[in-house]
C-alpha atoms as a PDB file:
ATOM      1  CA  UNK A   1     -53.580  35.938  34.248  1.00  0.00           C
ATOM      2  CA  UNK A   2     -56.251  34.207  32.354  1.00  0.00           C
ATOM      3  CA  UNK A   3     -55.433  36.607  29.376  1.00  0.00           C
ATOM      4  CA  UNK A   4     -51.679  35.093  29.402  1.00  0.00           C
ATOM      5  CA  UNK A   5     -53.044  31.333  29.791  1.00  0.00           C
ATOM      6  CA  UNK A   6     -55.118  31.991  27.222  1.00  0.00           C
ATOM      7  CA  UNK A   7     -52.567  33.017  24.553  1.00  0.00           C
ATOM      8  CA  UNK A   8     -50.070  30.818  25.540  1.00  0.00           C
ATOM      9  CA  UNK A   9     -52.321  27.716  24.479  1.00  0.00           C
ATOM     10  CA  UNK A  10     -53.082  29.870  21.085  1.00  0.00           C
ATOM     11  CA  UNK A  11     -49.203  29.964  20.535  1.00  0.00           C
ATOM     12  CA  UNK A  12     -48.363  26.347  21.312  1.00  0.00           C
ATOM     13  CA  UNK A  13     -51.501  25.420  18.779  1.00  0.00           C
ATOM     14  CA  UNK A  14     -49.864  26.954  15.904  1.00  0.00           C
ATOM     15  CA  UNK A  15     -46.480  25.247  16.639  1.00  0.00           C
ATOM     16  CA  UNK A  16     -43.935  25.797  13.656  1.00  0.00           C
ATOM     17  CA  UNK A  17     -42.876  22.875  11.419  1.00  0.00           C
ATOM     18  CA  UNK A  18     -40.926  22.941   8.556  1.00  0.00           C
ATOM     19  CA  UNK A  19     -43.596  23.121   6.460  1.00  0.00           C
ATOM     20  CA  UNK A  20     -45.269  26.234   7.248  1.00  0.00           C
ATOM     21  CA  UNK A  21     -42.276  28.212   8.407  1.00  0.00           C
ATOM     22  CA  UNK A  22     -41.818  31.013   6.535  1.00  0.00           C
ATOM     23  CA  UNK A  23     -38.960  31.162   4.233  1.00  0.00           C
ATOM     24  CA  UNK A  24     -39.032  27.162   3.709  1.00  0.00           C
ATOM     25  CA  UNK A  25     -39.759  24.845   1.074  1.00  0.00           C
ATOM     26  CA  UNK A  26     -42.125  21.740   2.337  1.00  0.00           C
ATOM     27  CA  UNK A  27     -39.697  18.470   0.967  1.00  0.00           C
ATOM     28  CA  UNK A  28     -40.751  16.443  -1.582  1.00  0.00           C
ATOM     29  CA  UNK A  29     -41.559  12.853  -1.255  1.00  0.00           C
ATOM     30  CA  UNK A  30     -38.851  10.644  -2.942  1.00  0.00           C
ATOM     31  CA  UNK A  31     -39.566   8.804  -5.752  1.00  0.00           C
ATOM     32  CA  UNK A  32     -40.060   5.229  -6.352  1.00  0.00           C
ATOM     33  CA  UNK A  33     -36.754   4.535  -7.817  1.00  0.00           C
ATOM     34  CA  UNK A  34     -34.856   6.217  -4.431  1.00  0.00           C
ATOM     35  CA  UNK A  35     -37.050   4.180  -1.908  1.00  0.00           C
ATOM     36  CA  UNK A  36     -36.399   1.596  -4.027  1.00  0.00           C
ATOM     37  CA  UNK A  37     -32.777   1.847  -3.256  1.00  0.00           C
ATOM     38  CA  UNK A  38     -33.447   2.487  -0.111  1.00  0.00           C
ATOM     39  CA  UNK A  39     -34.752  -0.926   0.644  1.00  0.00           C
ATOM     40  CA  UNK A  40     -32.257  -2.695  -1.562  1.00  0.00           C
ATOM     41  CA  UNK A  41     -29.971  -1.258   1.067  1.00  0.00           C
ATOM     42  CA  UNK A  42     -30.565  -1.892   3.910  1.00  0.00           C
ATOM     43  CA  UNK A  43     -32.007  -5.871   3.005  1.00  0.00           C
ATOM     44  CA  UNK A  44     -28.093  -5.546   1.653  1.00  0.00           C
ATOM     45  CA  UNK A  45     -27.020  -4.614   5.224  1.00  0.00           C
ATOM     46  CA  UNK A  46     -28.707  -6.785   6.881  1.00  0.00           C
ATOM     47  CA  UNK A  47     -28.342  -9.701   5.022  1.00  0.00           C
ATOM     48  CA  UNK A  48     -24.214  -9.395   4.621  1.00  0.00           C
ATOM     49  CA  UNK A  49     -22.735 -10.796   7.650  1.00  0.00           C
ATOM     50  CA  UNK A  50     -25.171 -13.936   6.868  1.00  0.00           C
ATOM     51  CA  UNK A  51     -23.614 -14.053   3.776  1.00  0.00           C
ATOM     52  CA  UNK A  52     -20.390 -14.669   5.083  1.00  0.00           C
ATOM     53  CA  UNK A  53     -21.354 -17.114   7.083  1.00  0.00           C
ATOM     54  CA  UNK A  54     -22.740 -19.180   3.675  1.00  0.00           C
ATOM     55  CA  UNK A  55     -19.627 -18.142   2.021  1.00  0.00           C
ATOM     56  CA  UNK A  56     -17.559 -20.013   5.118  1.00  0.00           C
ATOM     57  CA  UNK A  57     -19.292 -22.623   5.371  1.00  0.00           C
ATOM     58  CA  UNK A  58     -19.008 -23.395   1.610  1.00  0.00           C
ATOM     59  CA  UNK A  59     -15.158 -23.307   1.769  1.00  0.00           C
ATOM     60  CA  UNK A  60     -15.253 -25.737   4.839  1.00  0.00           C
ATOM     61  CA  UNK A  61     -17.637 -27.828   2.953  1.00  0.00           C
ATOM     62  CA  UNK A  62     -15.026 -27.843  -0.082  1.00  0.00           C
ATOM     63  CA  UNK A  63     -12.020 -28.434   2.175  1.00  0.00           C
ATOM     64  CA  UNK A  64     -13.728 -31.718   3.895  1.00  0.00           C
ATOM     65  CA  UNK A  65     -14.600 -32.802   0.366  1.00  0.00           C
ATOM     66  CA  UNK A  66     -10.933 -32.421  -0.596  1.00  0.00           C
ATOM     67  CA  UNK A  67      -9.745 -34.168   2.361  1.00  0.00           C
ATOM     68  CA  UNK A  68     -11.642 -36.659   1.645  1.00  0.00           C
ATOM     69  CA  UNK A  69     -10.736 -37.475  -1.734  1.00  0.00           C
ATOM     70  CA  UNK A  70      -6.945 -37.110  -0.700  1.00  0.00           C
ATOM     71  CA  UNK A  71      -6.535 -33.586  -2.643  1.00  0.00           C
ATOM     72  CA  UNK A  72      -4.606 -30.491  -1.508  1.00  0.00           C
ATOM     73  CA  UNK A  73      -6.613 -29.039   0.929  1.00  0.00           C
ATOM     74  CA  UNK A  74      -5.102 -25.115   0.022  1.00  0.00           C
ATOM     75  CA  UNK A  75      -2.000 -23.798  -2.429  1.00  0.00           C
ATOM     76  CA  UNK A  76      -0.605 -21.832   0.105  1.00  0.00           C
ATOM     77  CA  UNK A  77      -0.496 -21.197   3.932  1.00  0.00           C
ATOM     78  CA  UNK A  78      -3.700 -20.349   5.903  1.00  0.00           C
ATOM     79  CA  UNK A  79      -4.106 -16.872   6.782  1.00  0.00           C
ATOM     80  CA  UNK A  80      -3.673 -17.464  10.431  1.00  0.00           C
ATOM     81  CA  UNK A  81      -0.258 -19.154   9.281  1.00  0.00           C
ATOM     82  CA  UNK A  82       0.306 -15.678   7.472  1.00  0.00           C
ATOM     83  CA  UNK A  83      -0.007 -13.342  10.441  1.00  0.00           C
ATOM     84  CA  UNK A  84       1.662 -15.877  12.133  1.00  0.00           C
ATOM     85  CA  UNK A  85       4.543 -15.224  10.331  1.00  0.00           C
ATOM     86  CA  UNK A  86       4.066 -11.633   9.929  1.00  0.00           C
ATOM     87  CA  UNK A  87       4.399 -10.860  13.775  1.00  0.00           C
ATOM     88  CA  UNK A  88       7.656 -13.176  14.081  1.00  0.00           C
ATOM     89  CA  UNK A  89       9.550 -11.725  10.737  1.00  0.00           C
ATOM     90  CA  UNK A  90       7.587  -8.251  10.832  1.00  0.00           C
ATOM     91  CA  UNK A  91      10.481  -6.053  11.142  1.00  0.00           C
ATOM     92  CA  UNK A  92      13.562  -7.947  10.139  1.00  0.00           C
ATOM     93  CA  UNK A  93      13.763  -5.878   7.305  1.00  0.00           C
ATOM     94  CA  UNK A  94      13.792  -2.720   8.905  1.00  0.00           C
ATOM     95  CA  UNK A  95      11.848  -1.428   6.351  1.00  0.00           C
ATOM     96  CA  UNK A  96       8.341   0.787   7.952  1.00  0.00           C
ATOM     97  CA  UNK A  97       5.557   2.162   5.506  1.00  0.00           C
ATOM     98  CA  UNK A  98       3.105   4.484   6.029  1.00  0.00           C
ATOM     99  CA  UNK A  99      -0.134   5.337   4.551  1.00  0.00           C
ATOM    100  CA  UNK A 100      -0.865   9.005   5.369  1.00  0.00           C
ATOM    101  CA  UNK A 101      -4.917   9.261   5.387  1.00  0.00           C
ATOM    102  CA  UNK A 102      -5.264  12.970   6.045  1.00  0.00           C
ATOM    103  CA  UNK A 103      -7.399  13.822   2.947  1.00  0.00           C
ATOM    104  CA  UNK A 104     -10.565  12.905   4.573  1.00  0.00           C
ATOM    105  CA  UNK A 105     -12.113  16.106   3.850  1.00  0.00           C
ATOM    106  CA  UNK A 106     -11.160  16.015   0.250  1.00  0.00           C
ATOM    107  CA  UNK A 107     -12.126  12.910  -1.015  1.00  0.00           C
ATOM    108  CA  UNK A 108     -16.152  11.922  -2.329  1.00  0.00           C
ATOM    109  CA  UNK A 109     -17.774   8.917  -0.490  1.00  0.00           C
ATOM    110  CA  UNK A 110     -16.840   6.318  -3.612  1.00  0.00           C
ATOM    111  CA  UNK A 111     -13.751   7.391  -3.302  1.00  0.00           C
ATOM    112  CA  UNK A 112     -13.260   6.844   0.437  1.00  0.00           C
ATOM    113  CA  UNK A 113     -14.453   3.387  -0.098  1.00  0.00           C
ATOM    114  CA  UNK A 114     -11.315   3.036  -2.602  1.00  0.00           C
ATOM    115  CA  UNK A 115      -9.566   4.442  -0.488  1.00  0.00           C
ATOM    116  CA  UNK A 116     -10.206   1.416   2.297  1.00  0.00           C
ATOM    117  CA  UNK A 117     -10.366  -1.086  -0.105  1.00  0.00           C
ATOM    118  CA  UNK A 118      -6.665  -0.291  -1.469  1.00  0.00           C
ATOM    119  CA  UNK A 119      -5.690   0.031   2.651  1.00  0.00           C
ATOM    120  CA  UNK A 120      -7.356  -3.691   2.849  1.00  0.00           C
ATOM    121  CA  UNK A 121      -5.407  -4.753  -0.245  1.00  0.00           C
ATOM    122  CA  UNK A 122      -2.001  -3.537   1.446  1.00  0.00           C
ATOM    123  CA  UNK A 123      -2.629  -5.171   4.662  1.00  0.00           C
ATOM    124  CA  UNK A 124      -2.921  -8.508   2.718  1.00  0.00           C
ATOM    125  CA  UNK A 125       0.080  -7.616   0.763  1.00  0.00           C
ATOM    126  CA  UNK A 126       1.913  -7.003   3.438  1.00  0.00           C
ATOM    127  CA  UNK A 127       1.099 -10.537   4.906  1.00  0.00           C
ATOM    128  CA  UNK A 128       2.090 -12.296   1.705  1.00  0.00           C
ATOM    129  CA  UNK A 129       5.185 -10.445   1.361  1.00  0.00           C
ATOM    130  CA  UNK A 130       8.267 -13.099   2.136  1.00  0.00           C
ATOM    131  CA  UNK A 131      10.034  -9.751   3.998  1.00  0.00           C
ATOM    132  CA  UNK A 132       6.728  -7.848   5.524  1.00  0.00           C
ATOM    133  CA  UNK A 133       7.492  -4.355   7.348  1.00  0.00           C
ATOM    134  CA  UNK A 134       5.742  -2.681   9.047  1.00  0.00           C
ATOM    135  CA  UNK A 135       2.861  -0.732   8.468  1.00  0.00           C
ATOM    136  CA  UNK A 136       1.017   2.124   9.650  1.00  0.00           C
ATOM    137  CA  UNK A 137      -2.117   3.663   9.211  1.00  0.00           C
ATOM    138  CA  UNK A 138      -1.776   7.667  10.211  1.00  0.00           C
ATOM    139  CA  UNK A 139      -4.088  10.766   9.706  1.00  0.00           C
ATOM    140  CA  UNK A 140      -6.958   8.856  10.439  1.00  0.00           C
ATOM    141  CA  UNK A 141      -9.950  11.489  11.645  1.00  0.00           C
ATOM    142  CA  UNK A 142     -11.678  10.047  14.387  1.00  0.00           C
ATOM    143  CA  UNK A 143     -15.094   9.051  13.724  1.00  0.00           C
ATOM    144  CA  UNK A 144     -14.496  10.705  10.258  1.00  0.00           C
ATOM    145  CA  UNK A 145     -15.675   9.368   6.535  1.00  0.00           C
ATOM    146  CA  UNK A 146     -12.470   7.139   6.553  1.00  0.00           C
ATOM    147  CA  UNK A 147     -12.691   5.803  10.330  1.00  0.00           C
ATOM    148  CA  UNK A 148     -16.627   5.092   9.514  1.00  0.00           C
ATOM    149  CA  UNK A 149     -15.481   3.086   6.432  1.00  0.00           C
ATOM    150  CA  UNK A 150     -13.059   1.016   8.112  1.00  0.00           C
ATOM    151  CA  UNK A 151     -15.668  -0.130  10.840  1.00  0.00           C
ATOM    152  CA  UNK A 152     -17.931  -1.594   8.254  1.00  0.00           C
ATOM    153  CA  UNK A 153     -15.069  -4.244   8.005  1.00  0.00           C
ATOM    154  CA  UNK A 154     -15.298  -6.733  10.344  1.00  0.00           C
ATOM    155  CA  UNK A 155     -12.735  -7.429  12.619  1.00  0.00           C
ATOM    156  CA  UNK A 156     -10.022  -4.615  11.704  1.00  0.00           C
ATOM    157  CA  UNK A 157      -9.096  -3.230  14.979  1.00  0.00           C
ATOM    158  CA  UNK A 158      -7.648  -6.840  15.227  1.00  0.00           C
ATOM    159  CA  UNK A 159      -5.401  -6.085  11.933  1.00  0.00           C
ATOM    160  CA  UNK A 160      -1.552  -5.972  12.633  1.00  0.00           C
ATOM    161  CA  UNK A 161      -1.337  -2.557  11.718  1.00  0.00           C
ATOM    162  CA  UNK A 162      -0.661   0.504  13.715  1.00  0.00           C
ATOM    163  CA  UNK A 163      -3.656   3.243  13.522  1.00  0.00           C
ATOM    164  CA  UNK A 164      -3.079   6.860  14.536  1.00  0.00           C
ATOM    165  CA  UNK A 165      -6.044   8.679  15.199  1.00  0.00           C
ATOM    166  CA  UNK A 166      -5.839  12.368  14.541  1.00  0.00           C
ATOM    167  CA  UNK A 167      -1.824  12.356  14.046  1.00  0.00           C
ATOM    168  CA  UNK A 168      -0.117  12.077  11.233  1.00  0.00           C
ATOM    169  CA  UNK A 169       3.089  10.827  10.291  1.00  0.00           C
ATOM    170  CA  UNK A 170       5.062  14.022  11.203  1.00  0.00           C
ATOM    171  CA  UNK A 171       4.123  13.469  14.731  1.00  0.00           C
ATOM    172  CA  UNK A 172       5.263   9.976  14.853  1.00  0.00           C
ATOM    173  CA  UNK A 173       8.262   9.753  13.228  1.00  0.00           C
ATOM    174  CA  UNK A 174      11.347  11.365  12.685  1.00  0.00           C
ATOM    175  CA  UNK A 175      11.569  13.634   9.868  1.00  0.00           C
ATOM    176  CA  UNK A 176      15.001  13.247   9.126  1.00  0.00           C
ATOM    177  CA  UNK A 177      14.019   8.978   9.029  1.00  0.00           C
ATOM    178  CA  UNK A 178      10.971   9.763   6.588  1.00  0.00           C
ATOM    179  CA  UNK A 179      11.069   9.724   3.036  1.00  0.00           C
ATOM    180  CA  UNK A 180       7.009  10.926   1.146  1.00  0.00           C
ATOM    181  CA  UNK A 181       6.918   9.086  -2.461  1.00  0.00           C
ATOM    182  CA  UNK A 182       5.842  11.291  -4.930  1.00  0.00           C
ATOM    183  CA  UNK A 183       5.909  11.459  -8.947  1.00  0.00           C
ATOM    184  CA  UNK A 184       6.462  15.035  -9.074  1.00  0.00           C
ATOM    185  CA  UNK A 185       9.584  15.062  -6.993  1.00  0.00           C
ATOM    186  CA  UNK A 186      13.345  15.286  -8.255  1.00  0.00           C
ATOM    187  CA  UNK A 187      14.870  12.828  -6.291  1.00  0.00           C
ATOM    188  CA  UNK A 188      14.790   8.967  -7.739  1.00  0.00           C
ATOM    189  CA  UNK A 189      14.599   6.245  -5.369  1.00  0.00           C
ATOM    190  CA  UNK A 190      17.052   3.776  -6.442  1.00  0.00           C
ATOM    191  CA  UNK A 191      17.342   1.815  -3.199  1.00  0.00           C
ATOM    192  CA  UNK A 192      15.352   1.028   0.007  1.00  0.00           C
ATOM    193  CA  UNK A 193      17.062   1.925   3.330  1.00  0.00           C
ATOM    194  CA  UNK A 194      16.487   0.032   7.043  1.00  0.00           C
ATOM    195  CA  UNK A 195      15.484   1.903   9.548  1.00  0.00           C
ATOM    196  CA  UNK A 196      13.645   4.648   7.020  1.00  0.00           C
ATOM    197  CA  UNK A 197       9.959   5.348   6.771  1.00  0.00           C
ATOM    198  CA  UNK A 198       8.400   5.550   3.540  1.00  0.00           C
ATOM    199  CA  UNK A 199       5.135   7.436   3.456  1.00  0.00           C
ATOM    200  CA  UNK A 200       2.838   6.969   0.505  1.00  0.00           C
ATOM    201  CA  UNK A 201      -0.321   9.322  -0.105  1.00  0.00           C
ATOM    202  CA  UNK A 202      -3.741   7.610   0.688  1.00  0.00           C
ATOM    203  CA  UNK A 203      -5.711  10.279  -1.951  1.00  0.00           C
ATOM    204  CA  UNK A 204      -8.407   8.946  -4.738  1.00  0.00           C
ATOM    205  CA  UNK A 205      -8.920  12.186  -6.353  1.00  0.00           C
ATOM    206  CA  UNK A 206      -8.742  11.095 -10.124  1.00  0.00           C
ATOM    207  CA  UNK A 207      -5.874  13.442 -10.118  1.00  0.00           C
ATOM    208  CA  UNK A 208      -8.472  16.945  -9.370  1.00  0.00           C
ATOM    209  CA  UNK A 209      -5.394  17.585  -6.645  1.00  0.00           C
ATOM    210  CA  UNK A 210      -2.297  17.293  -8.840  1.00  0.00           C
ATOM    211  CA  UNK A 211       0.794  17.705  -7.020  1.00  0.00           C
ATOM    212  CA  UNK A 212      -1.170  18.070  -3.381  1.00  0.00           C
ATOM    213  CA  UNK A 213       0.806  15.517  -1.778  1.00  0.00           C
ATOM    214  CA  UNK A 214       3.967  16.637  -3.100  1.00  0.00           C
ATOM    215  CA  UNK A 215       3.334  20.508  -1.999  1.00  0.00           C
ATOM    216  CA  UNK A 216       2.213  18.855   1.350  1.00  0.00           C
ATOM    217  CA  UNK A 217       5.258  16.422   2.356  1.00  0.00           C
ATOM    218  CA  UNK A 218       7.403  19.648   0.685  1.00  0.00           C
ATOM    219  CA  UNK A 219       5.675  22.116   2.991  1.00  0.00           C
ATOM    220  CA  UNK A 220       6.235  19.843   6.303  1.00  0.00           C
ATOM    221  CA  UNK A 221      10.216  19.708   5.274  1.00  0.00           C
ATOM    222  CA  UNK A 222      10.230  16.135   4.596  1.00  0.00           C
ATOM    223  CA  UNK A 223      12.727  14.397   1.604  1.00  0.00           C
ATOM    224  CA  UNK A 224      10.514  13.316  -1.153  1.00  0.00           C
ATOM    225  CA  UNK A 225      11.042  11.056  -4.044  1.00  0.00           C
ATOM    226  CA  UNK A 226       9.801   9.032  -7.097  1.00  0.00           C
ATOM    227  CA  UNK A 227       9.866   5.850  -7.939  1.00  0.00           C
ATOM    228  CA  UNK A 228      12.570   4.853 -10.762  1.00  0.00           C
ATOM    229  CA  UNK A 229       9.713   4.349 -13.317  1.00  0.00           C
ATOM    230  CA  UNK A 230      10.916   5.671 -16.529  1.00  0.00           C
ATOM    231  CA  UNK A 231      14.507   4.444 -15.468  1.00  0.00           C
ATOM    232  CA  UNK A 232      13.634   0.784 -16.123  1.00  0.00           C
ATOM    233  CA  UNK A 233      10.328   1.251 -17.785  1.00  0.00           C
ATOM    234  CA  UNK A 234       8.694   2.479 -21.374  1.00  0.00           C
ATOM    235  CA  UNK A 235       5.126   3.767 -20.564  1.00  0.00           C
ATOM    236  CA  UNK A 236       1.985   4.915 -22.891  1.00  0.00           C
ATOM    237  CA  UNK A 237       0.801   6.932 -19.628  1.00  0.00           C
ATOM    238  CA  UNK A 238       1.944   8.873 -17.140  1.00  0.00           C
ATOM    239  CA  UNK A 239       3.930   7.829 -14.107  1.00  0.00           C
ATOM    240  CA  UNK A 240       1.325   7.666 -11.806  1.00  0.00           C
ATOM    241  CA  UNK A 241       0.208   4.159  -9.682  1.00  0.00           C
ATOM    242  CA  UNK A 242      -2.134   3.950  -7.151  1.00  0.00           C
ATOM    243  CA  UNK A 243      -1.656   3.639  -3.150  1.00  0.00           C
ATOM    244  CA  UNK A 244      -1.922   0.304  -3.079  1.00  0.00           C
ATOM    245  CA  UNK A 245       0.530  -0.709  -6.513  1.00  0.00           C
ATOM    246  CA  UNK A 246       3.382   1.836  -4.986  1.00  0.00           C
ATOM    247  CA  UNK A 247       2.949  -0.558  -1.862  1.00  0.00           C
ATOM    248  CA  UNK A 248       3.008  -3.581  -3.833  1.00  0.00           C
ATOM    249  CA  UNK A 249       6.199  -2.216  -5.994  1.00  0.00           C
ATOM    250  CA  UNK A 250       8.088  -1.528  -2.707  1.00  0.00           C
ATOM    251  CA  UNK A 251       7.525  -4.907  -0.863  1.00  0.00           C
ATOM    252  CA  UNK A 252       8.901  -7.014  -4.393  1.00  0.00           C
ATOM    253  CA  UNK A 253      11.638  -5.261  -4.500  1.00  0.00           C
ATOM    254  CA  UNK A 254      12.534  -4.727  -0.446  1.00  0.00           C
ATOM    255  CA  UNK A 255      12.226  -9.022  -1.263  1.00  0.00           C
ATOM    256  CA  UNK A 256      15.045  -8.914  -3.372  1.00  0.00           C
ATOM    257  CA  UNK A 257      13.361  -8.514  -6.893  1.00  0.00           C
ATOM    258  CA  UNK A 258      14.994  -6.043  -9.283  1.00  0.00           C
ATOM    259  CA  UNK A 259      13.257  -2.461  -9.633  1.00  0.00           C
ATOM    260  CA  UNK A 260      12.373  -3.679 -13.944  1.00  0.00           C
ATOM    261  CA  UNK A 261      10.995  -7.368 -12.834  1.00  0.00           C
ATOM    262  CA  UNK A 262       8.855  -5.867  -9.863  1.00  0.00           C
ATOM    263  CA  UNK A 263       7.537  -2.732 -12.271  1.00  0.00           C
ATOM    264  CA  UNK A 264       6.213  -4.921 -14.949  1.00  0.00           C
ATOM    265  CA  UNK A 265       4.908  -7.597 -12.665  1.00  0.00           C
ATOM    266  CA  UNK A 266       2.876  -4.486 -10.267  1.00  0.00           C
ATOM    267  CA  UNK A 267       2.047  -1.917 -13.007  1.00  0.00           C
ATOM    268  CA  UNK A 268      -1.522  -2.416 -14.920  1.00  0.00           C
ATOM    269  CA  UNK A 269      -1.633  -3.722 -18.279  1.00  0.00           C
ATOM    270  CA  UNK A 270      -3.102  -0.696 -19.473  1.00  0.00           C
ATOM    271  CA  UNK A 271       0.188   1.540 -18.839  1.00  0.00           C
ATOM    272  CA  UNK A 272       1.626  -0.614 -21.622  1.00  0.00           C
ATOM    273  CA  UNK A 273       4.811  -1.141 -19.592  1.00  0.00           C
ATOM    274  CA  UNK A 274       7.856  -2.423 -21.676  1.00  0.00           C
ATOM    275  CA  UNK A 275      11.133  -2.806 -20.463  1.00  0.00           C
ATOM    276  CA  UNK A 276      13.977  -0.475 -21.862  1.00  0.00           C
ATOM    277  CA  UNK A 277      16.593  -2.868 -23.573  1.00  0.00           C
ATOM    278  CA  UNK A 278      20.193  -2.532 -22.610  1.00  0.00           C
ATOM    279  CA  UNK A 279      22.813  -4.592 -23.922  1.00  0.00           C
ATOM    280  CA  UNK A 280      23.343  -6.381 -20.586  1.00  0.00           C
ATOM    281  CA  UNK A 281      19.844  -7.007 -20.206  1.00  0.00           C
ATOM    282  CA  UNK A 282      18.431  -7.486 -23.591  1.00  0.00           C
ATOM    283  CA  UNK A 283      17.349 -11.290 -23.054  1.00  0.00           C
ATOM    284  CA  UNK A 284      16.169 -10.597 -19.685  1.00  0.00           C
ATOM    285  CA  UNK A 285      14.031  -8.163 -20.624  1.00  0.00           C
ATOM    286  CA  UNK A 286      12.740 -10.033 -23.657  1.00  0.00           C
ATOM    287  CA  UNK A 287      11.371 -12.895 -21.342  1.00  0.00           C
ATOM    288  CA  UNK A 288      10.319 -10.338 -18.539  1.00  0.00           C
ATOM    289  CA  UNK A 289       8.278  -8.400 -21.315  1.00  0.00           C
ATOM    290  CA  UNK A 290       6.845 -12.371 -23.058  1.00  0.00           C
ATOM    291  CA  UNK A 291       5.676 -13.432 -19.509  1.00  0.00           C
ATOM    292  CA  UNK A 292       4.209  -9.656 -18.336  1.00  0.00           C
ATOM    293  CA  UNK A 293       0.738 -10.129 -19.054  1.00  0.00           C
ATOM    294  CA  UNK A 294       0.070 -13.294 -18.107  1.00  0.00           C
ATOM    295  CA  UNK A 295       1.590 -13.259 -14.508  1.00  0.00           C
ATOM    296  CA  UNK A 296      -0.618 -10.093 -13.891  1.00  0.00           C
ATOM    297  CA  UNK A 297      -3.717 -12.084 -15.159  1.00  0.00           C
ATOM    298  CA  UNK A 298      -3.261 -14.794 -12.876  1.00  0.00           C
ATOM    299  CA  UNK A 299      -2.314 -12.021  -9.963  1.00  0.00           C
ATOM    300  CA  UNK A 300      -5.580  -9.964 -10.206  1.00  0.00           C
ATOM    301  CA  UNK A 301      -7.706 -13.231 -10.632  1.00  0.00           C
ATOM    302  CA  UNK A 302      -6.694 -14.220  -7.625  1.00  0.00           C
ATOM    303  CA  UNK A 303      -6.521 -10.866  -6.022  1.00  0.00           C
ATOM    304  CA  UNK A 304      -9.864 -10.358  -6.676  1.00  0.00           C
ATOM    305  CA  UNK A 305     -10.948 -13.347  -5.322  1.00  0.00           C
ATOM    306  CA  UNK A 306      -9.340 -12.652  -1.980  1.00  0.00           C
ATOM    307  CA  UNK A 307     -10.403  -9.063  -1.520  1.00  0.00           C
ATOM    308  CA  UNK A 308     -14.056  -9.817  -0.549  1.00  0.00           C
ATOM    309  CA  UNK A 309     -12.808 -12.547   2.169  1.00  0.00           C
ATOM    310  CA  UNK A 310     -10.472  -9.637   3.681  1.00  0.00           C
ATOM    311  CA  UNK A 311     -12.282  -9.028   7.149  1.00  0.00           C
ATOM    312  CA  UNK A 312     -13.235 -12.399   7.772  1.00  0.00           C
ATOM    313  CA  UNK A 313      -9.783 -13.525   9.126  1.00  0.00           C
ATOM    314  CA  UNK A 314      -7.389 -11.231  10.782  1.00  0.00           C
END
């Protein structure tokens, strides 16, 4: 007995770690650049939620001062006015759009924060839009890379969206109501129909997965389709927007804007977008083309200044 006490207690002495387990390599130390980072990180962290605070009570502070001086307190309605609006005309048009989400697994960490920030710029889009429809959120893994992303956001359960958790859009709606928008597909979508669900890809892959969303949608038995592009359009690039520009393109023109005036106001500059000239539309596409660029100057000035105030107000 004493024998077995006795090399027991020599065993538990020489207790493995990872550094003197055989077959490992002890870790090196990082350097002073990475713990550098480290820090700037988490003081970044920390620090962000007082920073909105500063950054809201700035805007009151410049609102009071406007008031005061008898200026315009704000351009355009509030964003409580907005969702305000959104839940009593949110559905009129009969229109529903969904993002599918189920690339989690395929998409780096950068790119997953794209990914959120284009779903952030659709939800405000959506508000904006004069005929909002509405929107959905599917594929979402739970407690995956994307769900973790969108709870860094504060305040977006609270979002009038709808989120699906570990279903995607094939098991919510029908397939014969669903239509997946995709460049490589044969079918041109000249108009938007009521009552039909149009799903758009939620992928930042830099196009490493050409054609995976197409093969996908085609695979599940669902009608695809393209946006009229190069039916209305003269481009330097290819036909290929991001998730959040297809949204944008959809909502002009399901508010009554022509497919060539909602193109050229949505596309980036650096497509080189022209209008094709017919003989009925020569003039308006002469003006369209002379007031292009600056209309998307002024959009993704203010754009930009919007998306950083995004989960302050739902």
């Amino acid at each position: 007995m004493d024998t077995t006490e006795q090399a027991f207690k020599e065993v538990a002495s020489e207790m493995r770690t990872l550094n003197n387990c055989p077959g490992t390599t002890p870790g090196t130390p990082m350097s002073k650049n990475q713990l550098k980072k480290q820090r700037k990180l988490a003081e970044f962290a920390e620090l962000r939620k007082l920073r909105r605070e500063r950054e809201r009570e700035k805007k009151k502070q410049k609102r009071r001062e406007a008031k005061e001086l008898g200026l315009p307190v704000r351009t355009g309605p509030s964003r409580k006015e907005l969702k305000k609006r959104q839940v009593a005309e949110g559905g009129k048009s009969g229109l529903s759009f969904a993002i599918d989400l189920d690339y989690d697994d395929l998409m780096q960490e950068r790119d997953i924060v794209k990914c959120v920030k284009q779903c952030l710029r659709i939800y405000t889009i959506n508000r904006r839009s004069p005929q909002p429809g509405n929107l959905h959120f599917t594929g979402i893994r739970s407690n995956g890379q994307i769900h973790e992303s969108f709870k860094k956001n504060e305040g977006w359960e609270n979002w009038h969206v709808q989120y699906y958790f570990d279903r995607g859009h094939t098991d919510v709606f029908e397939h014969s109501q669903m239509v997946y928008l995709t460049c490589e597909s044969d079918r041109v979508l000249d108009k938007l129909q009521p009552g039909c669900t149009y799903v758009i890809g939620g992928l930042v892959d830099h196009n490493h997965f050409k054609g995976l969303c197409h093969s996908r949608a085609t695979a599940a038995g669902l009608t695809t389709a393209r946006l009229p592009l190069s039916e209305h359009v003269d481009m330097k690039t290819r036909a290929v927007l991001s998730t959040y520009h297809v949204f944008e393109l959809l909502t002009k023109v399901a508010a009554g804007q022509d497919w060539t005036a909602a193109i050229l106001d949505t596309i980036p500059m650096r497509k080189g977008a022209k209008a094709k000239i017919t003989d009925k539309k020569e003039g308006l596409g002469q003006d369209l083309e002379l007031n292009h660029n600056l209309e998307q100057q002024d959009e993704k000035q203010e754009a930009e200044s919007e998306i950083e105030c995004y989960s302050l107000d739902s």
